[in-house]
Protein backbone atom coordinates (compact mmCIF):
# COMPACT_ATOMS: atom_id res chain seq x y z
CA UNK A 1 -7.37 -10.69 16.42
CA UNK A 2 -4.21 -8.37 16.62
CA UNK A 3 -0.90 -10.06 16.09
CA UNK A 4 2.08 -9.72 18.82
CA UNK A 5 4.48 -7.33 18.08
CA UNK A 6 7.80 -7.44 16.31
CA UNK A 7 10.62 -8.61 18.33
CA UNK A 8 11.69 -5.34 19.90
CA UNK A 9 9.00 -3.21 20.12
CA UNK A 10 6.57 -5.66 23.07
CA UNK A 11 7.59 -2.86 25.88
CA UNK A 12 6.47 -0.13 23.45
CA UNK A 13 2.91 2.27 24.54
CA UNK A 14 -0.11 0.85 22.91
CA UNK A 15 -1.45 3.08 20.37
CA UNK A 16 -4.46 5.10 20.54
CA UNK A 17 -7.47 3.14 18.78
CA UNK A 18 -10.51 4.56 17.43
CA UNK A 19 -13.56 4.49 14.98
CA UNK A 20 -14.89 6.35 12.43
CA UNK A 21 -18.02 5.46 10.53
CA UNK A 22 -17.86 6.10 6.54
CA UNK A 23 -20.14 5.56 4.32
CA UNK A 24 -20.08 1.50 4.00
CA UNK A 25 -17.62 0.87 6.44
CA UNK A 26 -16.61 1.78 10.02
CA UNK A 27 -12.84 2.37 10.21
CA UNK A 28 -10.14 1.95 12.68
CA UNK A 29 -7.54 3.84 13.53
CA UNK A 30 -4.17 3.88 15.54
CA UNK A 31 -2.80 6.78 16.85
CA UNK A 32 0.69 7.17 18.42
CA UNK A 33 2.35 9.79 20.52
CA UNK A 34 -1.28 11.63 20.51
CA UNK A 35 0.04 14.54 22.14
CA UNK A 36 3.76 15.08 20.32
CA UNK A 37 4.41 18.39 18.25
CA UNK A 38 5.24 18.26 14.55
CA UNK A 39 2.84 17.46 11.89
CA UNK A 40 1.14 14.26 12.19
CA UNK A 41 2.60 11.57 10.06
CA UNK A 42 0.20 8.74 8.44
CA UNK A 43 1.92 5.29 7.56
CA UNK A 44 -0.57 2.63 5.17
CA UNK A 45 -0.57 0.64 2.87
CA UNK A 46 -3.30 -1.35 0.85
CA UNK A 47 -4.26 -4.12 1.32
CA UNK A 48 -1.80 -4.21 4.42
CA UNK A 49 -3.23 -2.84 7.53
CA UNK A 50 -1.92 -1.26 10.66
CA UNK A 51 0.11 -3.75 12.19
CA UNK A 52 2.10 -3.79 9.51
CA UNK A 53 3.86 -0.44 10.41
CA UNK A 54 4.59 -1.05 14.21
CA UNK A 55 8.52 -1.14 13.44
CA UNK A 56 8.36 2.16 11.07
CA UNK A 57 6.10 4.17 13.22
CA UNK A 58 8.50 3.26 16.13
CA UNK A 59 11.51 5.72 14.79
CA UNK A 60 8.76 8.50 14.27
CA UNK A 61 8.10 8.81 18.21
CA UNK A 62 8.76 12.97 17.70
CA UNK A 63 5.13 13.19 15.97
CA UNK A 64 1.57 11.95 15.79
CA UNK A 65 1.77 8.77 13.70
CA UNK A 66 -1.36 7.58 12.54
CA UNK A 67 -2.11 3.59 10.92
CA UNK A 68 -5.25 2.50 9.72
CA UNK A 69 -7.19 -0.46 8.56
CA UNK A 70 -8.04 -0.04 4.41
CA UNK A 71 -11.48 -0.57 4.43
CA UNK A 72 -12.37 -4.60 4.33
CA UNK A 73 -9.37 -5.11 6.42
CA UNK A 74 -8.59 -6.46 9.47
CA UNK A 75 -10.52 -4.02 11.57
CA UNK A 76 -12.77 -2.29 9.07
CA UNK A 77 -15.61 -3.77 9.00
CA UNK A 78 -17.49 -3.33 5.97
CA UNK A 79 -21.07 -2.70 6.56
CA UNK A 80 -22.60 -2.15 3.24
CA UNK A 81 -22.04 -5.73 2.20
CA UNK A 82 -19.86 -4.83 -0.80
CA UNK A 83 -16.63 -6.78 -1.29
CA UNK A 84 -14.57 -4.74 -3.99
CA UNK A 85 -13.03 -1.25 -3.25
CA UNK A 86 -11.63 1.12 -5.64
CA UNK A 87 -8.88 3.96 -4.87
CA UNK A 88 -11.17 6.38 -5.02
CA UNK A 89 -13.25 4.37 -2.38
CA UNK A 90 -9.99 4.64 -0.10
CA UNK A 91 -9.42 8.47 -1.14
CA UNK A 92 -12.19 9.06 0.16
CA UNK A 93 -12.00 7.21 3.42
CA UNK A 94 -8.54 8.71 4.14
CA UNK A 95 -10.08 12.06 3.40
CA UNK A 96 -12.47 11.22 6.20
CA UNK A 97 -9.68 10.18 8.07
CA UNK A 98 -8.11 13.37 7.99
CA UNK A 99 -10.71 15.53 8.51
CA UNK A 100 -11.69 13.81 11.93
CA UNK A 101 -7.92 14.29 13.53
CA UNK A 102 -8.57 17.70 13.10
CA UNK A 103 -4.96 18.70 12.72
CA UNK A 104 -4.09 20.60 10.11
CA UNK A 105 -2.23 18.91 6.91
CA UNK A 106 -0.27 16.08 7.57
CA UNK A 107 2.68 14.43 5.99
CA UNK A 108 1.99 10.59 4.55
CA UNK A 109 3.72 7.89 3.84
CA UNK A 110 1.81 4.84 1.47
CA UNK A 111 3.47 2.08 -0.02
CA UNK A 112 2.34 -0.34 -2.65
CA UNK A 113 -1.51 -0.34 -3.07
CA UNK A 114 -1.75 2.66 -0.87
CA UNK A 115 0.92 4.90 -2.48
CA UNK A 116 -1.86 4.75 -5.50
CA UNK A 117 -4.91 5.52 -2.76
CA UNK A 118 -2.70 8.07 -1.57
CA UNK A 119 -2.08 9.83 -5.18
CA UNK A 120 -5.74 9.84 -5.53
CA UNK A 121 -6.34 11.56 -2.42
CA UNK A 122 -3.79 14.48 -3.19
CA UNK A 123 -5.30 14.62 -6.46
CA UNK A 124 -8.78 15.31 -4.94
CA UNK A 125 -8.03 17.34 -1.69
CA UNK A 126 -4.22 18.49 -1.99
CA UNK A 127 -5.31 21.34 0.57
CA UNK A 128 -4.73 17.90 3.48
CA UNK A 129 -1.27 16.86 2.71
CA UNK A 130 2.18 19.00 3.20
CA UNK A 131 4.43 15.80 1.66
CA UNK A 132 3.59 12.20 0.33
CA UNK A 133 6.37 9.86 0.18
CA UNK A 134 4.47 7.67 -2.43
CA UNK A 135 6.87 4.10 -2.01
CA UNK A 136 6.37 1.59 -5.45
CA UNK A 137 2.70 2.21 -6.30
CA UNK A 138 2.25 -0.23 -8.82
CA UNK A 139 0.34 1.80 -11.61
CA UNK A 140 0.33 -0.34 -14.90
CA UNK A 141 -0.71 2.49 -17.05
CA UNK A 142 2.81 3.91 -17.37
CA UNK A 143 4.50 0.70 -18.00
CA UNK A 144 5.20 -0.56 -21.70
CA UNK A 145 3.77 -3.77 -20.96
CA UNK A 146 0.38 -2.25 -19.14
CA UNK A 147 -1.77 -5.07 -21.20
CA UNK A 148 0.10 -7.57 -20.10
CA UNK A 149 0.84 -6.62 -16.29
CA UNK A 150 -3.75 -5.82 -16.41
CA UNK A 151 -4.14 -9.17 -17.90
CA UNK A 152 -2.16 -10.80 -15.34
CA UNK A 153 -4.28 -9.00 -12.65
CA UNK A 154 -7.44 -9.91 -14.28
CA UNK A 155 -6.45 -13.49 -14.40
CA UNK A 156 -5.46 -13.76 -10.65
CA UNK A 157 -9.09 -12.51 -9.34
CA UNK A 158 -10.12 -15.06 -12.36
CA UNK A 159 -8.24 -17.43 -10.71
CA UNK A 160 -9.52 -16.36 -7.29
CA UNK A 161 -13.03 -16.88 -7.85
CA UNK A 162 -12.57 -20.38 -9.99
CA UNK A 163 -10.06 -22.24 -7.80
CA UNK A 164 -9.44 -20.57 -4.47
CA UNK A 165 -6.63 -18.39 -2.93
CA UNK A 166 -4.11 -20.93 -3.04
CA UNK A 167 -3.65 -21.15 -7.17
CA UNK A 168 -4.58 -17.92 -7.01
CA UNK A 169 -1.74 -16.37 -4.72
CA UNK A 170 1.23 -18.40 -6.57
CA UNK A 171 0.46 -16.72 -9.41
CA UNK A 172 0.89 -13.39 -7.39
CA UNK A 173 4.21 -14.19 -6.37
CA UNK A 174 5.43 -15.69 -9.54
CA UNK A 175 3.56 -11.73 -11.12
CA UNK A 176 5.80 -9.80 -8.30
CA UNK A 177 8.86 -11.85 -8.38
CA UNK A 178 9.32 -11.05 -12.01
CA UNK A 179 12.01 -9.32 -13.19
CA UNK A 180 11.20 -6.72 -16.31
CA UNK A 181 8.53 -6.56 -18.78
CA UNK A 182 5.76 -9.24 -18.72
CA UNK A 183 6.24 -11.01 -22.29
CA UNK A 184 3.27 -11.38 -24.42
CA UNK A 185 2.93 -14.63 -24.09
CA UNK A 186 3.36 -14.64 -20.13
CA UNK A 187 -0.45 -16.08 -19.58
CA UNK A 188 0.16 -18.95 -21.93
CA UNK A 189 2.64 -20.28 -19.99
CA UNK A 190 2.22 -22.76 -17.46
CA UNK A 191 0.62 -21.56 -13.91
CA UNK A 192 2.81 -21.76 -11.06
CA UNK A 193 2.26 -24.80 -8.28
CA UNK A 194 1.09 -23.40 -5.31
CA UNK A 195 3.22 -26.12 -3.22
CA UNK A 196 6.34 -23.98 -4.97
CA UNK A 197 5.11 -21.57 -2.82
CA UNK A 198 4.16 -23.16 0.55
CA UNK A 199 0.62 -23.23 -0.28
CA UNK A 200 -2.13 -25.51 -0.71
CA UNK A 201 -3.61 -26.05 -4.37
CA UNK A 202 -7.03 -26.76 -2.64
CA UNK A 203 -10.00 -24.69 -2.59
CA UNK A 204 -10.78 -23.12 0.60
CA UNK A 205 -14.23 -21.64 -0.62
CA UNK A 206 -13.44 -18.09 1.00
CA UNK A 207 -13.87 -15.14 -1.66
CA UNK A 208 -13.31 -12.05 0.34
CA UNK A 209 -9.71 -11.80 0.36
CA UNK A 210 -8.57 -7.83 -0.25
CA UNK A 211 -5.28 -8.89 -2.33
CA UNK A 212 -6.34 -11.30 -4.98
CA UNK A 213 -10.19 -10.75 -4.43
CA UNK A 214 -10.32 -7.07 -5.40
CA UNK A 215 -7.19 -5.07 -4.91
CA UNK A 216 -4.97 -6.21 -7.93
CA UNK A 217 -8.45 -5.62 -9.88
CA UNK A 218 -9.02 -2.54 -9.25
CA UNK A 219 -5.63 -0.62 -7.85
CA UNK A 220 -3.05 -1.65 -10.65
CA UNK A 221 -5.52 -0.62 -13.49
CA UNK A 222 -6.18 2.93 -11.89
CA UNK A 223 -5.92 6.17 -13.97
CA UNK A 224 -4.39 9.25 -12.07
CA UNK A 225 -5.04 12.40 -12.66
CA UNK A 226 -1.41 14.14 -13.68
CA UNK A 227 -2.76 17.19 -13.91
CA UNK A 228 -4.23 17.41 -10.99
CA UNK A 229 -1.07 16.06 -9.18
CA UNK A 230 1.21 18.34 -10.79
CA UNK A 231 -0.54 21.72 -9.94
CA UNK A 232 -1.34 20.03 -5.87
CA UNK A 233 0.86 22.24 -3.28
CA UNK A 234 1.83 18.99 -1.97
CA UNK A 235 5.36 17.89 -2.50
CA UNK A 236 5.78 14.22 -3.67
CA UNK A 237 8.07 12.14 -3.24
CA UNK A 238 7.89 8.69 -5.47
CA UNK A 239 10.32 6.05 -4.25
CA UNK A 240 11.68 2.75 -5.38
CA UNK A 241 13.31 0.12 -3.18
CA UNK A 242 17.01 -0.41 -4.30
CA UNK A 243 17.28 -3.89 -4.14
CA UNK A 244 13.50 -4.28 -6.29
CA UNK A 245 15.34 -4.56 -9.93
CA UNK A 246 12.98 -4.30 -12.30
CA UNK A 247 9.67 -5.27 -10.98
CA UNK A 248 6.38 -4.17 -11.64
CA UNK A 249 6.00 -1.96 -8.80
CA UNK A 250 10.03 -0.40 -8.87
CA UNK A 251 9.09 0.22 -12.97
CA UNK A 252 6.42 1.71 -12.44
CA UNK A 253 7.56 4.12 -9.39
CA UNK A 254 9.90 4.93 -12.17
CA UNK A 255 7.30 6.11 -14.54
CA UNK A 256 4.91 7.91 -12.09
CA UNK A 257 7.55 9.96 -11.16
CA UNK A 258 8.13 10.59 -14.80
CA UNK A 259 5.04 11.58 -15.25
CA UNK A 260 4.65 14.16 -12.30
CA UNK A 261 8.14 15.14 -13.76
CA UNK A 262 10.32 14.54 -10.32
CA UNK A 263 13.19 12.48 -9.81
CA UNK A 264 13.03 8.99 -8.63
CA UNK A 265 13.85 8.98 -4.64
CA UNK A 266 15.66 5.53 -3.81
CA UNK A 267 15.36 4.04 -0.44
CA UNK A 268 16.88 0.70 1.11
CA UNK A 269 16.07 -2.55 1.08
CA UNK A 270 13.00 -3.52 -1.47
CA UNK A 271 8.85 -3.36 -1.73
CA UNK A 272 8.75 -4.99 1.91
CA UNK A 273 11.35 -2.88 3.11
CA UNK A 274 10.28 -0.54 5.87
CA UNK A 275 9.09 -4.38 7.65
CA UNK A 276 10.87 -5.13 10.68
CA UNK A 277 9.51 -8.68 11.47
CA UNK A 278 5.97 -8.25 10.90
CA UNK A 279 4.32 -11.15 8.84
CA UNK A 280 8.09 -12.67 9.39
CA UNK A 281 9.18 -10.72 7.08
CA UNK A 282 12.67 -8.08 7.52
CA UNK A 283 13.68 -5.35 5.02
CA UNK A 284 15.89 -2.67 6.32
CA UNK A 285 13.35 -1.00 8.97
CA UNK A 286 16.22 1.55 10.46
CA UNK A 287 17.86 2.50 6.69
CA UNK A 288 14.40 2.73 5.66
CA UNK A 289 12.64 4.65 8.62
CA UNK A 290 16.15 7.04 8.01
CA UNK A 291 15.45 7.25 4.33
CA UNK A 292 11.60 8.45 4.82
CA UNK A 293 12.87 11.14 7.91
CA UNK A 294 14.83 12.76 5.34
CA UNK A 295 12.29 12.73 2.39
CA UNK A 296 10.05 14.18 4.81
CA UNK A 297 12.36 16.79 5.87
CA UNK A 298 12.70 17.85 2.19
């Protein structure tokens, strides 16, 4: 079911849809402005899917701007059964992706989940992408607290698969809300009440939900391949929001840019920020969408 559109954007062309089958899943696909000049411009996320970029890809209307569903998503229909997915899983689709809009390389912006797919993809076929704006991809292994903020993912899918998405998304938002290093002790203290959060304690029995269900398991604890990065063609941006303090994903933005030895790249607002009503949720969509124009422009 597709959601209505953020306030402002209902009189706005309806993107171009379409399919592509990859191995275990068929994909979908938005394209906008099919037949503008400039190098095409892909906007994702993981787990977020497409319509959560209908305000961002509005201020790109000079360009192809592609979304897509992460596989397991929305419209992807996984067809192989499986429920988890690993980055390299998504590298791959995107690769796939690319490849079938026969274009040329194209510029990308990811945030979150899919700023790590998106390193992994540029680490495996840097020939496809001119830039990557790579927004807060919340890496653990360059953090100082990397057991801790792994633990913490561990025990929400633990959580997840004993009691439900309720219990099992509090302790998400009390994990992203949190300002600086996990402490050592931060799983022996007592787990947050769903109802603080607007959400119910019970079970629902579901247990194929692509946050809590797989992608904190698998994205956070991913290894990338520096080397490979560093010698890529592709320029990279890594961005942190300016109003995201210290938390996991800002920190460790911080120290994948380290890493790939560039400077941080701050933009507006925080992790949600490029949102302009979707999921009820506002950042700074016109700051932002300014922010990324001139990243892009180098």
């Amino acid at each position: 079911m597709s959601r209505a559109p953020p306030d402002g954007l209902k009189h706005m062309p309806e993107p171009e849809t379409r399919t592509l089958d990859a191995p275990g899943v068929t994909l979908t696909y938005d394209i906008r402005n099919p037949g503008a000049d400039g190098t095409p411009l892909l906007l994702f996320g993981s787990p977020m899917d497409a319509s959560g970029f209908a305000t961002l890809a509005s201020h790109f209307t000079d360009r192809p701007v592609v979304t897509y569903d992460p596989r397991g998503t929305a419209r992807s229909i996984r067809t192989d059964g499986a429920r988890e997915s690993t980055p390299d899983d998504h590298a791959d689709d995107l690769h796939r992706l690319i490849e079938a809009l026969d274009a040329g390389r194209v510029d990308v912006f990811a945030t979150s989940g899919g700023a790590v797919n998106a390193l992994a993809l540029v680490a495996k076929h840097p020939e496809q992408v001119r830039t990557l704006v790579a927004h807060e991809p919340p890496t653990a292994e360059v953090l100082p607290d990397a057991a801790q903020v792994v633990a913490a993912c561990e025990d929400m899918y633990a959580t997840y698969q004993r009691a439900g998405k309720g219990p099992a998304m509090a302790k998400f938002m009390q994990f992203v809300m949190w300002d600086g290093p996990l402490p050592p002790d931060y799983l022996d203290r007592p787990a947050p009440d769903p109802a603080a959060f607007g959400m119910s304690a019970e079970d629902d029995g579901s247990r194929d939900d692509p946050l809590v269900g797989q992608n904190m398991r698998t994205c956070v604890p991913y290894r990338h391949d520096y080397a490979a990065l560093t010698a890529a063609p592709t320029r990279i941006v890594v961005v942190a929001g300016e109003e995201s303090g210290r938390q996991v994903p800002a920190r460790a933005a911080a120290g994948v840019a380290e890493r790939l030895g560039v400077e941080l790249t701050v933009f507006p607002s925080h992790h949600a920020g490029f949102l302009g009503g979707e999921f009820g949720q506002r950042g700074k969509p016109d700051e932002f969408a300014a922010a990324l124009r001139r990243a892009l422009d180098g």
